[in-house]
C-alpha atoms as a PDB file:
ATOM      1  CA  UNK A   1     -23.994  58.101 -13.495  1.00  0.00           C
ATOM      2  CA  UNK A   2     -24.564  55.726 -16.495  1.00  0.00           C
ATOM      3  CA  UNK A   3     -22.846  52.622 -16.704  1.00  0.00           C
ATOM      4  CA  UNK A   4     -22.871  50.893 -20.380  1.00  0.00           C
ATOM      5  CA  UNK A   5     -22.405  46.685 -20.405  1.00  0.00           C
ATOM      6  CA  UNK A   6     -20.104  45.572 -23.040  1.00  0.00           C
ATOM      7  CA  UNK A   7     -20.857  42.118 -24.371  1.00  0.00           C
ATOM      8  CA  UNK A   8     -17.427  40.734 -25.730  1.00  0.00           C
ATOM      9  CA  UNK A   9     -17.064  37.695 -27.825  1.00  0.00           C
ATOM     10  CA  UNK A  10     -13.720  36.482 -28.632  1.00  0.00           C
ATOM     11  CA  UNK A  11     -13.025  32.812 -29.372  1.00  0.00           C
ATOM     12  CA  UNK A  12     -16.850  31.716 -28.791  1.00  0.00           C
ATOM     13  CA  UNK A  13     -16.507  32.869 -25.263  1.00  0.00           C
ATOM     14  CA  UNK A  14     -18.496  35.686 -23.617  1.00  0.00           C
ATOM     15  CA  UNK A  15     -18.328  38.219 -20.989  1.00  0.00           C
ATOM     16  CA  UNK A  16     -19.304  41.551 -19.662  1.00  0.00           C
ATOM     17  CA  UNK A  17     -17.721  44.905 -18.875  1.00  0.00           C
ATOM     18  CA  UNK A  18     -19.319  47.621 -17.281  1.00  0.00           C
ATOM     19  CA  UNK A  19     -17.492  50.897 -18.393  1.00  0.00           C
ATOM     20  CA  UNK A  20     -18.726  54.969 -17.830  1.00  0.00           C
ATOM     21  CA  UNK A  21     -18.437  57.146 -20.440  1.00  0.00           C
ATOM     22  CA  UNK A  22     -15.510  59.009 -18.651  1.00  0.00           C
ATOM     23  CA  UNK A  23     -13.745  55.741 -19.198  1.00  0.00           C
ATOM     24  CA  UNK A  24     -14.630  55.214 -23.062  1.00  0.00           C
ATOM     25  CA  UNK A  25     -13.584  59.054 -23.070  1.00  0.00           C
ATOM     26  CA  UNK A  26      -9.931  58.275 -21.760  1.00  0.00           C
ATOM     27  CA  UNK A  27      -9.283  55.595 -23.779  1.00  0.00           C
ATOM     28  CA  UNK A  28     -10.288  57.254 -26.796  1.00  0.00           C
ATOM     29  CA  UNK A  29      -8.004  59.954 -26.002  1.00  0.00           C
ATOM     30  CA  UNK A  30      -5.158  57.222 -25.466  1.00  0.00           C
ATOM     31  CA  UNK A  31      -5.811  55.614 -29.041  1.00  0.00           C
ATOM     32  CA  UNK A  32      -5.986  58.757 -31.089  1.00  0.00           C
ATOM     33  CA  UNK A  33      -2.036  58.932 -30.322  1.00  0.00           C
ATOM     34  CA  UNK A  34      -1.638  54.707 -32.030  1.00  0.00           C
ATOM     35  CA  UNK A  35      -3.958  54.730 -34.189  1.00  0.00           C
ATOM     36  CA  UNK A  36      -6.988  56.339 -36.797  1.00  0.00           C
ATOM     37  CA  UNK A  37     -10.259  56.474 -34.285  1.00  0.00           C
ATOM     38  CA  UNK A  38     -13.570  57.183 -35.195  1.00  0.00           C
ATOM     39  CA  UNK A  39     -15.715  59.711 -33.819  1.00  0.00           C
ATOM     40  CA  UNK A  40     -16.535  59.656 -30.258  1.00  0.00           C
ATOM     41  CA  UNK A  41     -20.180  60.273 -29.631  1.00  0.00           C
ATOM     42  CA  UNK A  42     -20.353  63.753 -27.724  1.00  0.00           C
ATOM     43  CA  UNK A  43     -19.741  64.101 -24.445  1.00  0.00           C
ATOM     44  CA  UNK A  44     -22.441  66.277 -23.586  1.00  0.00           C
ATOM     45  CA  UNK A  45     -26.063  65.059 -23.620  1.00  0.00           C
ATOM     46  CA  UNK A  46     -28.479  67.436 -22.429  1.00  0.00           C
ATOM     47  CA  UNK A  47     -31.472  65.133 -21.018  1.00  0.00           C
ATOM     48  CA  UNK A  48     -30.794  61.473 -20.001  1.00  0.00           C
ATOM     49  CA  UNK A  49     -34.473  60.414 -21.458  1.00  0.00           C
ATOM     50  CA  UNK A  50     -34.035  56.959 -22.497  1.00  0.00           C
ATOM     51  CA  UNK A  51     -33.886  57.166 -26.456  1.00  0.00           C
ATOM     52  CA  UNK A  52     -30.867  59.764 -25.992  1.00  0.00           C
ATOM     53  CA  UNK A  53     -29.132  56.988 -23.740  1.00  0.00           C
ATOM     54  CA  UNK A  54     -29.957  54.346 -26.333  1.00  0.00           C
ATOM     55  CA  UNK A  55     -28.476  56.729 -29.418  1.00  0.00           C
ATOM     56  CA  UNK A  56     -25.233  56.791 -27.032  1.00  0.00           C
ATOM     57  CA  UNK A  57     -25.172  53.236 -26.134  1.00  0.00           C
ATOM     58  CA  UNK A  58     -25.477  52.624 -30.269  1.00  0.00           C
ATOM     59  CA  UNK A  59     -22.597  55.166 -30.879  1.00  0.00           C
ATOM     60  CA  UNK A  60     -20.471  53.577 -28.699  1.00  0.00           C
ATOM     61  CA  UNK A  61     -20.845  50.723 -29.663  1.00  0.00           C
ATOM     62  CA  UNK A  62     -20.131  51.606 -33.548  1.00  0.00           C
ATOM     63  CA  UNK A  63     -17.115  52.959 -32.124  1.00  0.00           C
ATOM     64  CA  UNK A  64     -15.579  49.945 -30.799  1.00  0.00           C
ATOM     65  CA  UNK A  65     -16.593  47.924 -33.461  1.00  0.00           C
ATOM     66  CA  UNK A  66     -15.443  50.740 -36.247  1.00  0.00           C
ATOM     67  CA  UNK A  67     -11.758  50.395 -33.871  1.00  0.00           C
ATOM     68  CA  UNK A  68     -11.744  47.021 -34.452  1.00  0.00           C
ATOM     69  CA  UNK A  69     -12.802  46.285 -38.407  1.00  0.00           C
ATOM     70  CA  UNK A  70     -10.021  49.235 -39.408  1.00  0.00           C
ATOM     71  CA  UNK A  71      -7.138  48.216 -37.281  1.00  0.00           C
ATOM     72  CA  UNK A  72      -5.424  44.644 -37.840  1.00  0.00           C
ATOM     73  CA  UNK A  73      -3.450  44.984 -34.770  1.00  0.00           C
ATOM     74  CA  UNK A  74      -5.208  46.854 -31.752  1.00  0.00           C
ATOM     75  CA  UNK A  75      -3.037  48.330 -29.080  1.00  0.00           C
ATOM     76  CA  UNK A  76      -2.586  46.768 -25.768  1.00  0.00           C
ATOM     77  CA  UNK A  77      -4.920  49.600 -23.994  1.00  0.00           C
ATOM     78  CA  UNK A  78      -8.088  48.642 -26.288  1.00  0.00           C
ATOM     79  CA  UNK A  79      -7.555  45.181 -25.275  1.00  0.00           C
ATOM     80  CA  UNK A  80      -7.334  45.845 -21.570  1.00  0.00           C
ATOM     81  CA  UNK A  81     -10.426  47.916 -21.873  1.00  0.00           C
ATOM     82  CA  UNK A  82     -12.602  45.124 -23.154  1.00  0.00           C
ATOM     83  CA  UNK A  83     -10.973  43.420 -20.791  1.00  0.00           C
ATOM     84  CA  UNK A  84      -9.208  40.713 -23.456  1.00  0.00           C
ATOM     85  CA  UNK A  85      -5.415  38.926 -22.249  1.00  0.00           C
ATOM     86  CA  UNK A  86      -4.914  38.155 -25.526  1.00  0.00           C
ATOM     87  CA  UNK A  87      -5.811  38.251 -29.651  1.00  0.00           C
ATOM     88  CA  UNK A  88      -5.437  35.049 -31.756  1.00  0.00           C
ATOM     89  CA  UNK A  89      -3.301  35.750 -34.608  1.00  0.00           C
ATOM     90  CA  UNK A  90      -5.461  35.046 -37.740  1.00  0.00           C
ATOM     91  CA  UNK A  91      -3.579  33.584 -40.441  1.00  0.00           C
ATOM     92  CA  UNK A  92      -2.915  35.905 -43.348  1.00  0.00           C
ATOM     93  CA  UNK A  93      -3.882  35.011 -46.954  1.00  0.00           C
ATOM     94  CA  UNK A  94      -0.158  35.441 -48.752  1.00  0.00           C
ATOM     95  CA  UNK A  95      -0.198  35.509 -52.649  1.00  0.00           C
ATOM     96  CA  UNK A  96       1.131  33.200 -54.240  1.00  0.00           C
ATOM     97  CA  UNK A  97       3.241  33.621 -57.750  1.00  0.00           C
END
């Protein structure tokens, strides 16, 4: 089975997790009840020659990032996924006046 390696950065700090596509399949099944996902690249790939497995890595990938960008507070299952205790509040910008 394929294994994909996460790189996360959060706070200047990095590290790894390995997660199947089963996984990233269960979790985005999970979300879709909290929140707006993006597509999911199919489950179903008919050849594992490497340029398919790099199209899927890429999708992925847009996926989690697309999860991130449009939601300002991700759910506590994202976060364990990527394997993250904890987001640092970002100060909001309030208007003034």
């Amino acid at each position: 089975f394929q294994v994909f390696k996460i790189e996360v950065l959060m706070s200047g700090r990095k590290h790894f997790v390995e997660k199947r596509y089963s996984e990233f399949h269960a979790l985005h099944k999970k979300l879709k009840k909290f929140i707006r996902t993006p597509e999911i690249p199919s489950k179903h790939v008919r050849n594992w020659v490497p340029k398919v497995l790099e199209q899927r890595r890429q999708g992925l990938e847009l996926y989690l990032q697309t999860v991130i960008l449009e939601n300002e507070e991700l759910p506590k299952i994202f976060l364990d996924f990527l394997n993250v205790r904890h987001v640092p509040t970002l100060p909001k910008a309030e208007s003034c006046g």
